[in-house]
Protein backbone atom coordinates (compact mmCIF):
# COMPACT_ATOMS: atom_id res chain seq x y z
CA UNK A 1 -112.39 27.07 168.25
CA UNK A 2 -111.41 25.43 171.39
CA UNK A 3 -114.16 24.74 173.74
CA UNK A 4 -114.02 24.45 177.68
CA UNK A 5 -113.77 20.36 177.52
CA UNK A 6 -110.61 20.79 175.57
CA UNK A 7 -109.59 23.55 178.10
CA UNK A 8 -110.38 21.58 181.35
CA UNK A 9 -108.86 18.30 179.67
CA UNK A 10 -105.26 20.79 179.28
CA UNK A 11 -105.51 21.52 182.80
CA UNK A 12 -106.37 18.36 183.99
CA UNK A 13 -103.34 16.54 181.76
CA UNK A 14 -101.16 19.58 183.45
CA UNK A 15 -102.30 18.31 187.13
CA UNK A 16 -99.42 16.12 187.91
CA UNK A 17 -96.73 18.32 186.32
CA UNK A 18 -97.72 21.42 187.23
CA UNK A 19 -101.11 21.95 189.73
CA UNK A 20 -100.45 25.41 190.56
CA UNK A 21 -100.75 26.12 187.11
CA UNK A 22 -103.31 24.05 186.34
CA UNK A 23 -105.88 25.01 189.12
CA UNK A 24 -105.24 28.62 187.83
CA UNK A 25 -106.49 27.60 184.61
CA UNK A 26 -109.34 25.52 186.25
CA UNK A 27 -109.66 28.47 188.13
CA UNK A 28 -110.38 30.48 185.50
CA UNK A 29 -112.57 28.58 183.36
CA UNK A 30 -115.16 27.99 185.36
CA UNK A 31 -115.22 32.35 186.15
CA UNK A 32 -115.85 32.30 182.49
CA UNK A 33 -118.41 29.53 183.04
CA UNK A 34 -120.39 31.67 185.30
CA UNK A 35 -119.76 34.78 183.05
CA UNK A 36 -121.27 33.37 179.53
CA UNK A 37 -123.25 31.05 181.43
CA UNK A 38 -126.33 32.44 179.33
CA UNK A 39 -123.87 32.09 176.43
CA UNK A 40 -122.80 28.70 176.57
CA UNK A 41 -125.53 26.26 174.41
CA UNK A 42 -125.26 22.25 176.21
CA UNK A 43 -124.15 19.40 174.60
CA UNK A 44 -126.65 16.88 174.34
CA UNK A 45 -126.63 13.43 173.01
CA UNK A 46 -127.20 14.29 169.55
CA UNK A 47 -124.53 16.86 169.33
CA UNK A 48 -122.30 14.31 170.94
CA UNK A 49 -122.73 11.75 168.34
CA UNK A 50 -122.09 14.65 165.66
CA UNK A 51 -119.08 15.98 167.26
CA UNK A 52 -117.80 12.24 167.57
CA UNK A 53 -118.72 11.81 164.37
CA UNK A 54 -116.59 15.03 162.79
CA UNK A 55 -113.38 14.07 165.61
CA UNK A 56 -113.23 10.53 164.17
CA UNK A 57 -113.25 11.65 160.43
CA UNK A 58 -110.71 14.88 161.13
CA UNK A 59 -108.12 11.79 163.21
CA UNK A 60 -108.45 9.61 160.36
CA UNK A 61 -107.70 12.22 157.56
CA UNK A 62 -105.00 13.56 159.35
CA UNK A 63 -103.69 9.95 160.07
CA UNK A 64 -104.47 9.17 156.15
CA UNK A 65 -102.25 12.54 155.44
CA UNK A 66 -99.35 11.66 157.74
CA UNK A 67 -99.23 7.75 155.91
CA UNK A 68 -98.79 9.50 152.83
CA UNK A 69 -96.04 11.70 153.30
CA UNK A 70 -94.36 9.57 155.13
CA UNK A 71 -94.72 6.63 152.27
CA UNK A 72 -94.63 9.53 149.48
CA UNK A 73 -91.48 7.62 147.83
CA UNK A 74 -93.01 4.30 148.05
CA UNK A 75 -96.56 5.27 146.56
CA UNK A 76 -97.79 5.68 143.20
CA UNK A 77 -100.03 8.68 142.91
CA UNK A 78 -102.63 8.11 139.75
């Protein structure tokens, strides 16, 4: 599930290359904003640390996974 953050942090990396674009997007993301506003639950500092906490772990198994393959010849798998 992609939330807004990731959204706005798309449009914001799309700024320099393309700001038409990406102030559409902005654009649009905060009408949804105001249109689930009742929907949409804050993030607080506990659900920060959590969601940290999950990132790091997902980056690191992925960048664990990517070692592997790319060693797959070298290693010895017990």
């Amino acid at each position: 599930m992609a939330t807004l953050f990731e959204k706005r942090r798309g449009a914001e990396a799309l700024m320099k290359r393309e700001p038409e674009r990406a102030h559409r997007i902005l654009d649009g993301i905060e009408a949804l904003e105001k249109s689930f506003s009742d929907r949409i639950i804050p993030i607080d500092g506990p659900i920060m640390a959590e969601w940290t906490r999950l990132l790091a772990a997902k980056t690191k198994t992925v960048g664990t996974l990517l070692w592997r393959r790319r060693h797959a010849s070298t290693v010895s798998w017990l």
